[in-house]
N, C-alpha and C. Protein backbone atom coordinates (compact mmCIF):
# COMPACT_ATOMS: atom_id res chain seq x y z
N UNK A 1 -0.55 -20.03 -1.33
CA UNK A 1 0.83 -19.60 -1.26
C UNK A 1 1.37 -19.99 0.13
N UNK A 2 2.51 -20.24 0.13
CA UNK A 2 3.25 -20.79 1.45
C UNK A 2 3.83 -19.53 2.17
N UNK A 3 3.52 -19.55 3.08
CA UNK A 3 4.02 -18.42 4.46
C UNK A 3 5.67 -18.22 4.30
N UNK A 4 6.59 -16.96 4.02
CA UNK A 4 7.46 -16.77 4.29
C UNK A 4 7.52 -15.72 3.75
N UNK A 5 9.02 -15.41 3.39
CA UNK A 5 9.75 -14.01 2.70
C UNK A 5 9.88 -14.18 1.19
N UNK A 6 8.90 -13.11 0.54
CA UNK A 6 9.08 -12.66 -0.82
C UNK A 6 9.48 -11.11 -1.08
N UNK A 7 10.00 -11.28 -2.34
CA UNK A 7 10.58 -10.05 -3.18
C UNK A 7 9.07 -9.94 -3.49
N UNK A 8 8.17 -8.44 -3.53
CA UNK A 8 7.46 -8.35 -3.74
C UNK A 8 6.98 -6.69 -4.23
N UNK A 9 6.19 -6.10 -5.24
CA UNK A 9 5.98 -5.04 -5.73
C UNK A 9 5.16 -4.75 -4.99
N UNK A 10 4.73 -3.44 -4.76
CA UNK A 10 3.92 -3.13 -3.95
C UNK A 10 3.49 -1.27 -4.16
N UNK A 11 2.67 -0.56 -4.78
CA UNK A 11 2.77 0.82 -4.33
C UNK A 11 3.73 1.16 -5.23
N UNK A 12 4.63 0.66 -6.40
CA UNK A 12 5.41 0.54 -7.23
C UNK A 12 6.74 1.05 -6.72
N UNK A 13 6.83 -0.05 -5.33
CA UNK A 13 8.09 0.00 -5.27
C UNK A 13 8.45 -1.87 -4.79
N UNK A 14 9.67 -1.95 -5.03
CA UNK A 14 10.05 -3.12 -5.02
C UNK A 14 10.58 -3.38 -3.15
N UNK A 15 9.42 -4.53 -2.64
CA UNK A 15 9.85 -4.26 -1.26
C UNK A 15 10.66 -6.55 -0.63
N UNK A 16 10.51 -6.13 0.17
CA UNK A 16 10.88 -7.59 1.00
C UNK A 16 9.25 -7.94 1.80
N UNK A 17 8.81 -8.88 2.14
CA UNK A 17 7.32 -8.89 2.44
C UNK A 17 7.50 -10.54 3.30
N UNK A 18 6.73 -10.30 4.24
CA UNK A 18 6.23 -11.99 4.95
C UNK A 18 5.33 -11.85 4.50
N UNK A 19 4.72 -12.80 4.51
CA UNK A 19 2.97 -13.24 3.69
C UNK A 19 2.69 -14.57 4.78
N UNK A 20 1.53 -14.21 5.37
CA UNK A 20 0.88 -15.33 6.39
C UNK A 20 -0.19 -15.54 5.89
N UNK A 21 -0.71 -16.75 6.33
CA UNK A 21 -2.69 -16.77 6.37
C UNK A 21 -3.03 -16.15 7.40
N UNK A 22 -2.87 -15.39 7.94
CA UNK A 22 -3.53 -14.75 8.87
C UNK A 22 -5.58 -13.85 8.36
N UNK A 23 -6.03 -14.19 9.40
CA UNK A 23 -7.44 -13.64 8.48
C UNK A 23 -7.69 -12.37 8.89
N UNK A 24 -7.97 -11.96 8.33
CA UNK A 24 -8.05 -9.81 7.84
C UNK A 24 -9.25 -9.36 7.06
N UNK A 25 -9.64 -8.36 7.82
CA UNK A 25 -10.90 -7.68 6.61
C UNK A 25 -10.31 -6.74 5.89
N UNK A 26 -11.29 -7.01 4.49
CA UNK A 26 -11.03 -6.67 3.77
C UNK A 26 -11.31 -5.16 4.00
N UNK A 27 -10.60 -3.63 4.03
CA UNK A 27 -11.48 -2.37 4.14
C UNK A 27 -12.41 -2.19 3.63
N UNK A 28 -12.48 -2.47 2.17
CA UNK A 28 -13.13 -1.70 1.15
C UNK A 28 -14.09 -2.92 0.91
N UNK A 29 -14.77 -3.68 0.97
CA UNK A 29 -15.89 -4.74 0.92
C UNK A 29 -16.24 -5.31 2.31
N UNK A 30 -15.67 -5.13 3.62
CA UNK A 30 -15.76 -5.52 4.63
C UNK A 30 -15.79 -6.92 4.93
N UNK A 31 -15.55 -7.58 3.70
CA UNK A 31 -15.63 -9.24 4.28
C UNK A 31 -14.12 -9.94 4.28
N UNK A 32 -14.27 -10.70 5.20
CA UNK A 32 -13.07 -11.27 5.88
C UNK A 32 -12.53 -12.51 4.40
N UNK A 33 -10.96 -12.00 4.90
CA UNK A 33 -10.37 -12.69 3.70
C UNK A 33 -9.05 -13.45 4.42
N UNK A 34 -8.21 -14.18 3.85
CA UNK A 34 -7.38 -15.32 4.75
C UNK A 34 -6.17 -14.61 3.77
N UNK A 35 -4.80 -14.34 3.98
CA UNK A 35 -3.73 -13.53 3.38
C UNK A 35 -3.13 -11.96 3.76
N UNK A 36 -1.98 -11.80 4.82
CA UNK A 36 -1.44 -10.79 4.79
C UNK A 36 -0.16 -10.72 4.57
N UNK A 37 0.58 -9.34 4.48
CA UNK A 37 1.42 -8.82 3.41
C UNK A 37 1.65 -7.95 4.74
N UNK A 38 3.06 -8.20 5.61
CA UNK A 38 4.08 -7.24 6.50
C UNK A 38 5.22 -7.23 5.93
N UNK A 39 5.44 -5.97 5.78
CA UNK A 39 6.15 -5.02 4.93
C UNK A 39 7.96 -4.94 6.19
N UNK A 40 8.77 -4.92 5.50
CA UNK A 40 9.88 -4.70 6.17
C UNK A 40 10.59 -3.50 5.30
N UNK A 41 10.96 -2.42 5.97
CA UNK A 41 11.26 -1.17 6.00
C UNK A 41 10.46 -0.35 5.05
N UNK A 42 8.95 -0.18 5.24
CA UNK A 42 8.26 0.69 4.44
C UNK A 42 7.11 1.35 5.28
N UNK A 43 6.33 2.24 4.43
CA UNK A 43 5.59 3.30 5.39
C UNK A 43 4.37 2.74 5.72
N UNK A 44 4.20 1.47 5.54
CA UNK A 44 3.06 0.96 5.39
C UNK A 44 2.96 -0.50 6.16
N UNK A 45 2.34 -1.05 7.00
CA UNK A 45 3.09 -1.75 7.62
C UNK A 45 2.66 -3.56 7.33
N UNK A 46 1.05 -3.48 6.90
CA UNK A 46 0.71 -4.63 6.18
C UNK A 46 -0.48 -4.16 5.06
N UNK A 47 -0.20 -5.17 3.82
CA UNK A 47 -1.22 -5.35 3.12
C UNK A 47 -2.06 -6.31 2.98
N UNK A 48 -3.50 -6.33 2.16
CA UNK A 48 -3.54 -7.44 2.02
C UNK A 48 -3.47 -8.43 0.75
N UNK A 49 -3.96 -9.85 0.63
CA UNK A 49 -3.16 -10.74 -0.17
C UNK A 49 -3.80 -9.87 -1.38
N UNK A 50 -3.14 -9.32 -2.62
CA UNK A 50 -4.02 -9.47 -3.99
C UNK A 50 -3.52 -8.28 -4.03
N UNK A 51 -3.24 -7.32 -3.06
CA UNK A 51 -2.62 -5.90 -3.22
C UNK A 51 -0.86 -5.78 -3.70
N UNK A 52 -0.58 -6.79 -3.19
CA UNK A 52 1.09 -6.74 -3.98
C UNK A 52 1.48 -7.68 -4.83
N UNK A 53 1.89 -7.68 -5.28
CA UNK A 53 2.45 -9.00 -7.18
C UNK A 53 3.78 -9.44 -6.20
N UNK A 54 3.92 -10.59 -6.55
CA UNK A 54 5.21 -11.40 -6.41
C UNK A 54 6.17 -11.07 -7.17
N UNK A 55 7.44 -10.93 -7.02
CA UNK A 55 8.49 -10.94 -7.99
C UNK A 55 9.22 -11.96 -7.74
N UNK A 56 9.51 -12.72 -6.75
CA UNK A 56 10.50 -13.56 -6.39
C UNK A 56 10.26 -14.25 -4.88
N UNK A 57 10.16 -15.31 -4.66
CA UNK A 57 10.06 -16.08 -3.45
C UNK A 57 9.22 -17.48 -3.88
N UNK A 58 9.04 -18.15 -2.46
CA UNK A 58 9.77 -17.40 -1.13
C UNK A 58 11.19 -17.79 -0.87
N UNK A 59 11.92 -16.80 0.17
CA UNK A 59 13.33 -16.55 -0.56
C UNK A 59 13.50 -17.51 1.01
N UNK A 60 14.89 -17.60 0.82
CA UNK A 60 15.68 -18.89 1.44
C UNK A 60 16.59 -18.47 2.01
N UNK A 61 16.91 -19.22 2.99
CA UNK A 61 17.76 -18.44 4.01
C UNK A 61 20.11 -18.19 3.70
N UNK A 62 20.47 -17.52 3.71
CA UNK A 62 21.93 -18.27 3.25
C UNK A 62 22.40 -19.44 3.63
N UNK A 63 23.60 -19.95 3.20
CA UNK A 63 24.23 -21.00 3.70
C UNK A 63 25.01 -20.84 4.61
């Protein structure tokens, strides 16, 4: 997946999300995985890749 801004589900709410390769462990298996998920205006501040569904992106800037 290409690095930018998606419409993205998350926690079943519908949020705005950057998505990088940035590399991150995984909590719950402890092995390092390449994909994060920063959250813009939510309580949560990143996920990682496989934890939120895409709905739409990556989104584009106006004209």
């Amino acid at each position: 997946m290409e690095e930018g801004f998606y419409w993205v589900l998350y926690a079943g709410k519908k949020l705005i999300a950057y998505y990088s390769h940035e590399e991150a462990r995984d909590y719950v298996t402890g092995k390092k995985i390449r994909g994060v998920w920063h959250f813009a205006n939510a309580d949560e501040a990143v996920a990682i890749d496989g934890e939120a569904k895409v709905l739409e992106g990556p989104l584009h800037p106006p004209a």
